[in-house]
Protein backbone atom coordinates (compact mmCIF):
# COMPACT_ATOMS: atom_id res chain seq x y z
CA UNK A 1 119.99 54.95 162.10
CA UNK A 2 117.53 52.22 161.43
CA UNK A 3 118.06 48.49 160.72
CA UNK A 4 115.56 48.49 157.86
CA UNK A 5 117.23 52.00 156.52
CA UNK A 6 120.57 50.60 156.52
CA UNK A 7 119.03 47.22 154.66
CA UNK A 8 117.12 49.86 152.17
CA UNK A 9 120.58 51.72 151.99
CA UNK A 10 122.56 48.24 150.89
CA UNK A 11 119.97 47.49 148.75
CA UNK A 12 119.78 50.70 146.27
CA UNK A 13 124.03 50.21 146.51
CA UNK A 14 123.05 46.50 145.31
CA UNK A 15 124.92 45.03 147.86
CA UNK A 16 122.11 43.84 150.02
CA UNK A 17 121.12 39.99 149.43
CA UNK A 18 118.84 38.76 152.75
CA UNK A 19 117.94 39.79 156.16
CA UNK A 20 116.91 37.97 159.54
CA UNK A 21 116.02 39.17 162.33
CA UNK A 22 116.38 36.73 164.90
CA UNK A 23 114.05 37.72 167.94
CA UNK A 24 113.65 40.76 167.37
CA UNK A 25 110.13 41.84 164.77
CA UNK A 26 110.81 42.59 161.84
CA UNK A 27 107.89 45.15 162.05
CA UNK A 28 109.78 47.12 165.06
CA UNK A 29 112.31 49.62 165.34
CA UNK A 30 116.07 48.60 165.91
CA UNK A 31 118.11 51.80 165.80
CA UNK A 32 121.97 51.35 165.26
CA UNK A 33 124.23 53.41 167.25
CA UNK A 34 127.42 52.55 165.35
CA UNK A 35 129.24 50.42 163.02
CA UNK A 36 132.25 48.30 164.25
CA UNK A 37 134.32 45.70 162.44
CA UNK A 38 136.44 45.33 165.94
CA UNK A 39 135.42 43.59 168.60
CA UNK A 40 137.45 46.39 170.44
CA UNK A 41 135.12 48.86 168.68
CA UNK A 42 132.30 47.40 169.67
CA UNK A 43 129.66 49.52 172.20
CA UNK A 44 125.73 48.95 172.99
CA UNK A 45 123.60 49.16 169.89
CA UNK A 46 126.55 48.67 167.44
CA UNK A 47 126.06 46.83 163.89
CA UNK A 48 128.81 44.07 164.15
CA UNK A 49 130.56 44.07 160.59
CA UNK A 50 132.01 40.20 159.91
CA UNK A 51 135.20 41.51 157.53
CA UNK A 52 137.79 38.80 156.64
CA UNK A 53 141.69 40.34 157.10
CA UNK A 54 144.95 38.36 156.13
CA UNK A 55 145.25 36.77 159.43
CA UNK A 56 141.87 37.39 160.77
CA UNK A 57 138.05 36.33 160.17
CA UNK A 58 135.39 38.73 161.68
CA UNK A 59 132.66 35.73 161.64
CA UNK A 60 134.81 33.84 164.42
CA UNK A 61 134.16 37.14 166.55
CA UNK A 62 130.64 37.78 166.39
CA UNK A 63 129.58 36.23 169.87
CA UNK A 64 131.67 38.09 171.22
CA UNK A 65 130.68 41.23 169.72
CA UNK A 66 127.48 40.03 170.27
CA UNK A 67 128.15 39.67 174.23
CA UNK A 68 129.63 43.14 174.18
CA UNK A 69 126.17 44.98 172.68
CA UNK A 70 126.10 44.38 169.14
CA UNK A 71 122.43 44.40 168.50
CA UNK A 72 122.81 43.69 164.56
CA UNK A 73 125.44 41.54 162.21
CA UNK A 74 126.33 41.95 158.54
CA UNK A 75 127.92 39.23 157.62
CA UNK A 76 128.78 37.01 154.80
CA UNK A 77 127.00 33.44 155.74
CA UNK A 78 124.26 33.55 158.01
CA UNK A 79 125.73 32.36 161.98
CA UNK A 80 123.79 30.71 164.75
CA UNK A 81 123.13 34.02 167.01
CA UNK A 82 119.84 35.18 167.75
CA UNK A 83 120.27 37.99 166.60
CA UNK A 84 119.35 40.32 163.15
CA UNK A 85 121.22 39.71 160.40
CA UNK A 86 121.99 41.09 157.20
CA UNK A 87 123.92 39.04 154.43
CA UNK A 88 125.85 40.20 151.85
CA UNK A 89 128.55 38.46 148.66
CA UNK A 90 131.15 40.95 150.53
CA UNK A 91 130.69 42.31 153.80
CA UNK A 92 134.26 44.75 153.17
CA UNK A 93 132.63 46.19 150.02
CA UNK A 94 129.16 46.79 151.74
CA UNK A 95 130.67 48.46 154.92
CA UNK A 96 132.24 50.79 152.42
CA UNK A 97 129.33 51.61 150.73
CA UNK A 98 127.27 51.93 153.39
CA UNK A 99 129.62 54.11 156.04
CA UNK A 100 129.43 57.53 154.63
CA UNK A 101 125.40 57.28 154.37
CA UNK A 102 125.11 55.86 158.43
CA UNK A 103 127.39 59.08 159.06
CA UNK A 104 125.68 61.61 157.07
CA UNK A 105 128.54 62.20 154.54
CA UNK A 106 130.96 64.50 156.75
CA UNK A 107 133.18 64.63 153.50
CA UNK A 108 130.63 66.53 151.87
CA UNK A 109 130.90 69.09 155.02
CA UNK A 110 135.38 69.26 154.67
CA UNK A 111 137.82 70.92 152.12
CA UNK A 112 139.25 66.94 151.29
CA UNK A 113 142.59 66.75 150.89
CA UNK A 114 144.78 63.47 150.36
CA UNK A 115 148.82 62.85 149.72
CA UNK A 116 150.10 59.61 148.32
CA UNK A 117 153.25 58.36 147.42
CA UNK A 118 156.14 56.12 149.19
CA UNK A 119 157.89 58.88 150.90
CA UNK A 120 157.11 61.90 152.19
CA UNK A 121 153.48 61.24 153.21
CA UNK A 122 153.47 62.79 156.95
CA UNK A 123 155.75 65.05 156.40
CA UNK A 124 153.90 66.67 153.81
CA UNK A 125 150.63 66.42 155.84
CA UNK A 126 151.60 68.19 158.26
CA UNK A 127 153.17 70.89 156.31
CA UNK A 128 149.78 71.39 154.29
CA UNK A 129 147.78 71.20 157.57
CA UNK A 130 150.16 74.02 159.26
CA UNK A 131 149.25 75.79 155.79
CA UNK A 132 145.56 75.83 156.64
CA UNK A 133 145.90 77.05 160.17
CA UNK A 134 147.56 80.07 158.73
CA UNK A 135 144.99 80.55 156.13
CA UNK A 136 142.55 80.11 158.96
CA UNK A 137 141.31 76.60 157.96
CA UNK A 138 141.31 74.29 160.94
CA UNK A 139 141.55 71.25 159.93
CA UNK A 140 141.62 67.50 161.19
CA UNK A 141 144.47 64.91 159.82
CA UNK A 142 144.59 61.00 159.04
CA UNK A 143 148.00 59.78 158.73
CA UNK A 144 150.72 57.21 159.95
CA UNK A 145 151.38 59.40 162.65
CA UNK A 146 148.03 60.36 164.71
CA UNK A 147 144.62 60.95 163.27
CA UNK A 148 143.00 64.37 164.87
CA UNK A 149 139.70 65.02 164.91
CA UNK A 150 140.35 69.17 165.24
CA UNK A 151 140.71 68.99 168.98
CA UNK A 152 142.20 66.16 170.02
CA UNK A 153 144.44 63.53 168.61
CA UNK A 154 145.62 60.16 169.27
CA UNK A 155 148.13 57.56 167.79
CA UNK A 156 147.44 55.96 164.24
CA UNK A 157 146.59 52.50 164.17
CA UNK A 158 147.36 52.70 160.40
CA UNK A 159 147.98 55.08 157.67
CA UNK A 160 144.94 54.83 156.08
CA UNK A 161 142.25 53.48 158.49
CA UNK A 162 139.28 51.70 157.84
CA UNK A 163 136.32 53.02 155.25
CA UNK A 164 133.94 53.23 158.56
CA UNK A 165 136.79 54.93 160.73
CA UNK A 166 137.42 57.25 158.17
CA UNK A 167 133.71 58.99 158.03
CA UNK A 168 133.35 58.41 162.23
CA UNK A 169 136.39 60.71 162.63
CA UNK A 170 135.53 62.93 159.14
CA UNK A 171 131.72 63.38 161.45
CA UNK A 172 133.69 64.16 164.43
CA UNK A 173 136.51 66.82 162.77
CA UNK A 174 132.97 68.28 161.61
CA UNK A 175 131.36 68.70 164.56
CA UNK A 176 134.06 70.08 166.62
CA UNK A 177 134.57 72.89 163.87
CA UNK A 178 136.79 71.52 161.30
CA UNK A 179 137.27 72.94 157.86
CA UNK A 180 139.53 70.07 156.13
CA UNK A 181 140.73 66.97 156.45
CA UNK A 182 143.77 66.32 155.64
CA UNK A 183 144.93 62.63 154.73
CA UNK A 184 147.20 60.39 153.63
CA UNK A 185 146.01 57.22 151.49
CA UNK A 186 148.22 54.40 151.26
CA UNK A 187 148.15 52.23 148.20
CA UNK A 188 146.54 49.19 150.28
CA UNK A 189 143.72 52.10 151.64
CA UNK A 190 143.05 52.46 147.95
CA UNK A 191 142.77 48.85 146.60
CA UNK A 192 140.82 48.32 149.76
CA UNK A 193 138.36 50.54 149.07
CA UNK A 194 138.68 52.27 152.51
CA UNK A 195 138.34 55.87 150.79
CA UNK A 196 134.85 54.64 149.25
CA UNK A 197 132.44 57.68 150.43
CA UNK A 198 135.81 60.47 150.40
CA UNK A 199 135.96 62.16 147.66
CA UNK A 200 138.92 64.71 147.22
CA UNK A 201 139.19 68.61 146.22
CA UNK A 202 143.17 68.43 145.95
CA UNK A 203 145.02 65.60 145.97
CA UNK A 204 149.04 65.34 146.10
CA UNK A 205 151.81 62.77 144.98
CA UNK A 206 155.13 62.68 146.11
CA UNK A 207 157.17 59.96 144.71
CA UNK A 208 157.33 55.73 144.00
CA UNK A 209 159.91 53.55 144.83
CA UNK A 210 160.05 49.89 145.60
CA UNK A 211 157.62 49.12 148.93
CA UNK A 212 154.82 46.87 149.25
CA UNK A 213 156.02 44.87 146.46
CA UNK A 214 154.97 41.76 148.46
CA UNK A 215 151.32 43.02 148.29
CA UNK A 216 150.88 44.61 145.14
CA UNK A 217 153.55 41.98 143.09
CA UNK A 218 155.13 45.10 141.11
CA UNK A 219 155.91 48.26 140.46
CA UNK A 220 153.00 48.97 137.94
CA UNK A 221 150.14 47.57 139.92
CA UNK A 222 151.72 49.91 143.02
CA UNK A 223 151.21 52.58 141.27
CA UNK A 224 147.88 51.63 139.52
CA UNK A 225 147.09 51.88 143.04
CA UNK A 226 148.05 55.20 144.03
CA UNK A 227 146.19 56.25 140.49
CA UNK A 228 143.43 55.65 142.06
CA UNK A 229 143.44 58.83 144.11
CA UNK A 230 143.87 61.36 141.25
CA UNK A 231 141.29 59.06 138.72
CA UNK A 232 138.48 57.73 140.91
CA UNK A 233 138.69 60.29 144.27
CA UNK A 234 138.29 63.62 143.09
CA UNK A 235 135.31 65.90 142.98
CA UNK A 236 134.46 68.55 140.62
CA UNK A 237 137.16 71.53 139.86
CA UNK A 238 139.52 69.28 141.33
CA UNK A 239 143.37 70.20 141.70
CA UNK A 240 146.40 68.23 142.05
CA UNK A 241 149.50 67.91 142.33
CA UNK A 242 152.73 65.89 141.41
CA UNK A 243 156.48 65.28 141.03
CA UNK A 244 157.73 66.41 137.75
CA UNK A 245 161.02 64.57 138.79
CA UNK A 246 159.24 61.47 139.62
CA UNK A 247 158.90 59.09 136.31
CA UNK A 248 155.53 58.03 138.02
CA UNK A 249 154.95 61.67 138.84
CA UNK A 250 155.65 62.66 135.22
CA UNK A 251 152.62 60.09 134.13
CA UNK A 252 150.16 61.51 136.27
CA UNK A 253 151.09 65.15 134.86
CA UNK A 254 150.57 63.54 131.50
CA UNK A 255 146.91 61.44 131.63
CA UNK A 256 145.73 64.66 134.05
CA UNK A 257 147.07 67.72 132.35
CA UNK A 258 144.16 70.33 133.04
CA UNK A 259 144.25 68.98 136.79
CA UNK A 260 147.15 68.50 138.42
CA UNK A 261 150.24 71.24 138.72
CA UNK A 262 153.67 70.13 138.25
CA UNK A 263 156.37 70.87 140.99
CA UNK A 264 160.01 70.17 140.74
CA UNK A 265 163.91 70.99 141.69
CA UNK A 266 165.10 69.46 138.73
CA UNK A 267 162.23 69.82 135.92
CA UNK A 268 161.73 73.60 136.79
CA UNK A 269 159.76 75.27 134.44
CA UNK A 270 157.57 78.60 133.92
CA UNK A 271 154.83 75.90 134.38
CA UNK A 272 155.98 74.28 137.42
CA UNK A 273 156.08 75.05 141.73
CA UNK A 274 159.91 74.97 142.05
CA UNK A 275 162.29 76.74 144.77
CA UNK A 276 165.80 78.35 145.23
CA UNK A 277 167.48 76.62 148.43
CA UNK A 278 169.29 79.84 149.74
CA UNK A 279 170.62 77.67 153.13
CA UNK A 280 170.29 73.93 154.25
CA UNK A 281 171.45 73.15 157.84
CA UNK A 282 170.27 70.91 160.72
CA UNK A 283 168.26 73.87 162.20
CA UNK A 284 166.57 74.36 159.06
CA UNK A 285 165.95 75.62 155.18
CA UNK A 286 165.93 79.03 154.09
CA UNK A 287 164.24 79.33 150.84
CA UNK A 288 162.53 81.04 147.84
CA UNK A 289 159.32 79.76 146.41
CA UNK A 290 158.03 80.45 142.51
CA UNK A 291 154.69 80.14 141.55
CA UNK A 292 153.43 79.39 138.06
CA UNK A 293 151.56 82.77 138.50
CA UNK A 294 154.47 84.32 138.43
CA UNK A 295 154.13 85.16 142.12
CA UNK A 296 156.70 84.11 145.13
CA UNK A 297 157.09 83.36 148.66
CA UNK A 298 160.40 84.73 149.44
CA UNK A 299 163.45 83.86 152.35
CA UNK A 300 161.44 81.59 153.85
CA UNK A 301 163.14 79.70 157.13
CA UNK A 302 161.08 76.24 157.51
CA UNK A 303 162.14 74.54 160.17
CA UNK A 304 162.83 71.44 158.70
CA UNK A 305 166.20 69.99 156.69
CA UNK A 306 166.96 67.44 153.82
CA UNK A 307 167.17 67.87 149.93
CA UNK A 308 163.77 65.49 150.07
CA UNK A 309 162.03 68.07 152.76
CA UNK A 310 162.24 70.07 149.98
CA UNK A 311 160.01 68.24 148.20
CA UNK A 312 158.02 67.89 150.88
CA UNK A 313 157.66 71.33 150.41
CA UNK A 314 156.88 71.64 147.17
CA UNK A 315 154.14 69.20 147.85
CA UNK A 316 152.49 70.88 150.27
CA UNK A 317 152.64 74.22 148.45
CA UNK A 318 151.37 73.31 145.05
CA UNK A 319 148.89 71.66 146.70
CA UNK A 320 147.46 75.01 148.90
CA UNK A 321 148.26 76.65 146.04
CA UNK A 322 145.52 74.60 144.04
CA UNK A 323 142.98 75.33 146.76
CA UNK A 324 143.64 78.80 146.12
CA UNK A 325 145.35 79.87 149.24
CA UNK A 326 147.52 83.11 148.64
CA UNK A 327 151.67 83.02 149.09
CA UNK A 328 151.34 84.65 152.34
CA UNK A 329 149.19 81.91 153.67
CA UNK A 330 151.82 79.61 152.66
CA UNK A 331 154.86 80.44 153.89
CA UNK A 332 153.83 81.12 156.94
CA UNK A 333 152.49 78.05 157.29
CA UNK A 334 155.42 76.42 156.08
CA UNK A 335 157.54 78.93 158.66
CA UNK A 336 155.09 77.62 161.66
CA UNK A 337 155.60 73.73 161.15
CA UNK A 338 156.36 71.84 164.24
CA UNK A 339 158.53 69.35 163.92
CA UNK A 340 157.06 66.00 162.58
CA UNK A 341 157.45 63.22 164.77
CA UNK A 342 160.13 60.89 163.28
CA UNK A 343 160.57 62.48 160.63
CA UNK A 344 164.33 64.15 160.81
CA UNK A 345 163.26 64.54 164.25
CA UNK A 346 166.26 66.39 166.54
CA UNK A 347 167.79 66.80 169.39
CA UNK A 348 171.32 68.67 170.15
CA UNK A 349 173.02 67.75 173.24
CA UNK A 350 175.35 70.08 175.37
CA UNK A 351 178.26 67.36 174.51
CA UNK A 352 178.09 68.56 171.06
CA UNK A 353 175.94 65.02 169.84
CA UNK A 354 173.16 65.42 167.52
CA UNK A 355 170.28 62.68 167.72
CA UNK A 356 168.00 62.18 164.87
CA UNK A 357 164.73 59.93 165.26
CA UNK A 358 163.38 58.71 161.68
CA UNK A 359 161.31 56.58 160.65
CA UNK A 360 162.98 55.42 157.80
CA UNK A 361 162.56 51.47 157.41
CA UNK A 362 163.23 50.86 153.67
CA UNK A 363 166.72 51.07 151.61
CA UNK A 364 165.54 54.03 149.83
CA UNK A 365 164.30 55.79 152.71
CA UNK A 366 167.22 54.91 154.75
CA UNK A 367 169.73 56.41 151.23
CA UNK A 368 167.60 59.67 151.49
CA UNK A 369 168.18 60.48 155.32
CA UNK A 370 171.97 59.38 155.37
CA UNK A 371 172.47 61.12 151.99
CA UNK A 372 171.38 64.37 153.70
CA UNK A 373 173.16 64.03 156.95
CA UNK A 374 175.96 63.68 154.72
CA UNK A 375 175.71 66.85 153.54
CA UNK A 376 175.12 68.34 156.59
CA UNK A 377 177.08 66.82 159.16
CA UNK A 378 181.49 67.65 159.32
CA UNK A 379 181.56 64.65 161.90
CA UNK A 380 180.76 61.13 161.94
CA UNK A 381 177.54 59.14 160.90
CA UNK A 382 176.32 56.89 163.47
CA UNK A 383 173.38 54.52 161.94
CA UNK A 384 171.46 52.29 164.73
CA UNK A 385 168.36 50.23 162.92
CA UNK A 386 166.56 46.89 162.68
CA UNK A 387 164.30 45.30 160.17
CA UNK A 388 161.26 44.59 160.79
CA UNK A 389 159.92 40.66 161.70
CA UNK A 390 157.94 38.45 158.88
CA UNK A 391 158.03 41.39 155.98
CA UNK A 392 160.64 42.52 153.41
CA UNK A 393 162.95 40.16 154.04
CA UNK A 394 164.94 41.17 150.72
CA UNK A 395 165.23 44.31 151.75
CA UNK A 396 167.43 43.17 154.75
CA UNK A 397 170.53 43.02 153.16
CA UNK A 398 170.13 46.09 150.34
CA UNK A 399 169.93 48.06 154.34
CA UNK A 400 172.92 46.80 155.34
CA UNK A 401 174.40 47.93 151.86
CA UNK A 402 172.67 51.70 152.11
CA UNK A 403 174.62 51.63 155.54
CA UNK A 404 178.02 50.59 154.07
CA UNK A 405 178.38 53.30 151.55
CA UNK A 406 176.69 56.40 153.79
CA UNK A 407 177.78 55.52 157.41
CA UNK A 408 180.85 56.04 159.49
CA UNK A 409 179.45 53.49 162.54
CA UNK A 410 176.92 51.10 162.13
CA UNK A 411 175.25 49.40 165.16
CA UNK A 412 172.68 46.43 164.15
CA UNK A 413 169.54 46.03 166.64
CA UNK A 414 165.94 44.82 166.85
CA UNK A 415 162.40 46.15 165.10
CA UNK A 416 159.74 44.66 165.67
CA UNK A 417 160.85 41.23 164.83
CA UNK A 418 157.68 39.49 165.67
CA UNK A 419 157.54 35.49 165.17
CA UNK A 420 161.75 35.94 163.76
CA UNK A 421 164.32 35.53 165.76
CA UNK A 422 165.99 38.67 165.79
CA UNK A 423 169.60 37.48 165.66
CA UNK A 424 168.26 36.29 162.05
CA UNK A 425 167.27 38.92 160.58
CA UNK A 426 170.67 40.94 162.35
CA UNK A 427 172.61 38.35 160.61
CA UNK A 428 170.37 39.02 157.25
CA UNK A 429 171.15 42.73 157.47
CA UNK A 430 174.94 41.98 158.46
CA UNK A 431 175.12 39.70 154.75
CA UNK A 432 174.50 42.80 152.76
CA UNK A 433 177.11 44.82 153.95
CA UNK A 434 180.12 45.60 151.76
CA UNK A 435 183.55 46.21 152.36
CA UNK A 436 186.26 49.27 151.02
CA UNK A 437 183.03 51.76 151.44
CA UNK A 438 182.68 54.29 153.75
CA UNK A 439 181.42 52.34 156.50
CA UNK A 440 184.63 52.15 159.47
CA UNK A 441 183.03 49.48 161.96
CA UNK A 442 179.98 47.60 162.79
CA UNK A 443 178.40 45.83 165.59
CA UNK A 444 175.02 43.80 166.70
CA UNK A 445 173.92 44.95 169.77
CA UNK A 446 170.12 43.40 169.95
CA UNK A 447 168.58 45.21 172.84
CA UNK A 448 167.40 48.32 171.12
CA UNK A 449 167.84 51.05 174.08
CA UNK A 450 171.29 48.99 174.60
CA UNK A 451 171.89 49.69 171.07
CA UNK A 452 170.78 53.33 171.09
CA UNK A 453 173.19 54.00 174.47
CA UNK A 454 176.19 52.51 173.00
CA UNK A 455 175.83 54.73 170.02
CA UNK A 456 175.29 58.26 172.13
CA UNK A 457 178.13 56.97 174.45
CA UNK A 458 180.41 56.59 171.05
CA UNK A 459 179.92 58.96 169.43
CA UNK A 460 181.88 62.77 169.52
CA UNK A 461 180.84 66.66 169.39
CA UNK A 462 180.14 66.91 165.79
CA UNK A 463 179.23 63.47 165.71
CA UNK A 464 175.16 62.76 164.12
CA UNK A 465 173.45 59.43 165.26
CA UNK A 466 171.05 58.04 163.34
CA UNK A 467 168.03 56.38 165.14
CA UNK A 468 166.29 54.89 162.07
CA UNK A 469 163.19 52.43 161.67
CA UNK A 470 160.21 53.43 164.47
CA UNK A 471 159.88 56.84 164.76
CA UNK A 472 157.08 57.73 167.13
CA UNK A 473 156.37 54.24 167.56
CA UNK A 474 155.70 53.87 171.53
CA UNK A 475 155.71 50.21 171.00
CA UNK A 476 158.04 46.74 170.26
CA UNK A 477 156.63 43.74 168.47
CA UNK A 478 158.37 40.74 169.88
CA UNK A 479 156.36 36.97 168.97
CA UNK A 480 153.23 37.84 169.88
CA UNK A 481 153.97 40.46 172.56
CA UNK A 482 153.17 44.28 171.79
CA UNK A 483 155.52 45.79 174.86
CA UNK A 484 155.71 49.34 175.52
CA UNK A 485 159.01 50.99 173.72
CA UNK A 486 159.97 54.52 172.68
CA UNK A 487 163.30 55.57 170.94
CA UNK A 488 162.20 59.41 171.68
CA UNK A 489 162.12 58.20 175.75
CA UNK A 490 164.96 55.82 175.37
CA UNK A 491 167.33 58.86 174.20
CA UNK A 492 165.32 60.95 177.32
CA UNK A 493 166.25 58.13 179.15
CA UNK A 494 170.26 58.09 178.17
CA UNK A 495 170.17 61.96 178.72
CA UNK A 496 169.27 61.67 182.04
CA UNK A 497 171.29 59.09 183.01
CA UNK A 498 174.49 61.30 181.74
CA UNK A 499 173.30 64.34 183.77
CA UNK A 500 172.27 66.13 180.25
CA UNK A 501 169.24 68.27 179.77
CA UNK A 502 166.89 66.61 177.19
CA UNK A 503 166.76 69.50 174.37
CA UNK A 504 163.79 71.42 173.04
CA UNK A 505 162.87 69.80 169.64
């Protein structure tokens, strides 16, 4: 695209205020290849985008974008590079506006789909995406997990990426064939402004529960947040859905009523998506699912377990079921999930040992996943988690609380403790635990494979263990060190070392 067509572009958006062009004429062509906001991003002929982050300022980077090809800047105070320049009041703001346009509006080319919520995000994701394939939608996915552009996939750098990330890879899922997107949209994607140029034909909610607190202050403005998704996202006959069980679900359902379908295992109504749970187990659910059409998706065996995967469920079909796709569609899409990557994520050894990798790393998320292996599980509960460094500190001890009431055998570790000292934040988690519960013994082991070993070594046939806080993660955060780590290879690792085959997931 040109430099003058992007300036007309920022203009008409009225977020243009001057140009320079530094030595190159401003009578000439200078065609932009791409728009990066990363000096990692950067290639030959990109436009250099100067955003300010919490710990970051792109203006100190802008040599060096410069020096790696950057042929244009926008930027929020003019810098001494001779190079063209365009300056704008908010350089975050203008990069939103103007990334859908420099990509030719791929949304407008995709079925758009987007969950929100606390919980149940990925999960659900992957359950709708599954959904397409069977309806014979390919589709691409943005998530916490990987973002796939409809042939190949790699890991997430964050939920909800950046505005101009979000239409490269929507451009890309459309040229290699997609049909959909499917995303998930965090609360800080939508204050952010990083869905600016998306807008959504069926949107989902799942649930709210105290997270990002420390960003958004409280529980109102979080979900003023994720409001944003069903009342400034959507396009045309749009459908949604939401949590009839949920009080924050229940509003939505109320200020959208000719939108967005209720689903529920409590609130079950003529009205509302709702199942009958025939069998729960480790291996799986079977299940029944009701339609407000009066249609159903009967014995359905999802591979997948938990009261809240349930949900999950429900999500993901009231949400196809918006779009129109029929009941046979959706359960065997639902039927043909794989399993989600830390997300209940497990593995049966021939000793009889059952590991679970989750990625549960709040007190509610941890309740929900030790709730359910308590229903599940005849033997013990082995829970093996960190918290996380320079973040939710108050949540540290409320953890340790979750694990007294729901866990037989508690082993404290590291995750990702960053600039903390780990011992700390053990010691933090350690404070919250309570006494005359369920919980038998505990111990601080702080190496995390260490941690993970002793636990496996523990426990007994019938025994579950619990490896909560990463999931897929393949990395550690340690002071200012990202170092390779895996719990998924560390429990290879342990099998291997025990002469065990490393189950099928």
């Amino acid at each position: 695209m040109d430099f003058k067509e992007i300036i007309a572009h920022l203009d008409e958006k009225g977020r243009f205020c001057s140009a320079t062009w530094g030595a190159v004429s401003s009578d000439g062509v200078l065609e932009i290849e791409r728009i990066a906001h990363h000096t990692e991003k950067v290639t030959p002929g990109s436009l250099f985008c100067c955003l300010k982050g919490e710990r970051f300022d792109g203006h100190d980077f802008a040599k060096e974008a410069h020096r790696k090809g950057a042929v244009a800047i926008l930027c929020e105070r003019p810098l001494p590079l001779d190079i063209p320049q365009i300056l704008v009041d908010d350089a975050r703001k203008a990069v939103n506006s103007l990334s859908a346009h420099f990509y030719g509006n791929p949304g407008e080319k995709l079925k758009m789909i987007a969950i929100t919520g606390t919980n149940g995000k990925s999960t659900t994701t992957y359950l709708i995406r599954s959904i397409l394939a069977s309806a014979s939608l390919p589709s691409g996915l943005l998530g916490t997990i990987v973002y796939h552009d409809g042939i190949q996939e790699t890991l997430a750098e964050r939920t909800t990426p950046e505005c101009v990330e979000i239409q490269e890879w929507l451009s890309r899922m459309v040229r290699n064939g997609s049909k959909a997107c499917v995303m998930e949209a965090s609360s800080h994607g939508l204050v952010q402004g990083r869905l600016e140029g998306c807008r959504f034909d069926a949107v989902g909610f799942t649930n709210l529960t105290p997270e990002h607190l420390d960003y958004h202050g409280n529980m109102e403005t979080y979900f003023q947040a994720k409001r944003k998704l069903f009342g400034e996202y959507t396009r045309g006959e749009w459908s949604g859905a939401a949590n009839a069980d949920d009080p924050y679900g229940k509003r939505l359902l109320d200020e959208f009523p000719e939108n967005v379908v209720p689903y529920g295992v409590v609130n079950c109504g003529k009205n509302t998506v709702h199942a009958f749970v025939r069998y729960m187990g480790l291996e799986g659910i079977r299940l029944d699912l009701f339609f407000p059409s009066g249609s159903a998706a009967r014995d359905l065996k999802v591979p997948l377990t938990g009261r809240y995967n349930v949900y999950n469920i429900l999500t993901s079909a009231t949400v196809a079921w918006g779009l129109g796709l029929d009941e046979e569609a959706i359960g065997l899409g639902l039927e043909r999930v794989p399993q989600v990557p830390g997300r209940l994520e497990r593995y049966l050894f021939e000793n009889g040992v059952c590991c679970i990798i989750d990625y549960a790393h709040s007190p509610d998320a941890l309740r929900n996943v030790l709730k359910t292996l308590g229903e599940l599980v005849q033997g013990k509960i082995w829970s093996v988690f960190g918290m996380g460094g320079d973040r939710y500190a108050p949540n540290r001890p409320l953890m340790g609380e979750v694990a007294s009431e729901l866990a037989d055998e508690l082993v404290i570790t590291m995750d990702n403790p960053r600039s903390e000292d780990p011992a700390e934040i053990a010691r933090q988690i350690e404070a919250g635990l309570k006494e005359g519960l369920r919980l038998k013994t505990h111990r601080t082991i702080l190496d995390r494979s260490e941690a993970i070993h002793y636990a496996l070594d523990h426990a007994c046939s019938g025994d579950v263990v619990l490896v909560s806080g990463k999931g897929p993660e393949p990395y550690i955060i340690i002071r200012e060190k990202t170092l390779p780590y895996s719990d998924k290879e560390t429990v290879k690792n342990w099998a291997k070392s025990r002469g065990m085959e490393f189950p099928n997931a």
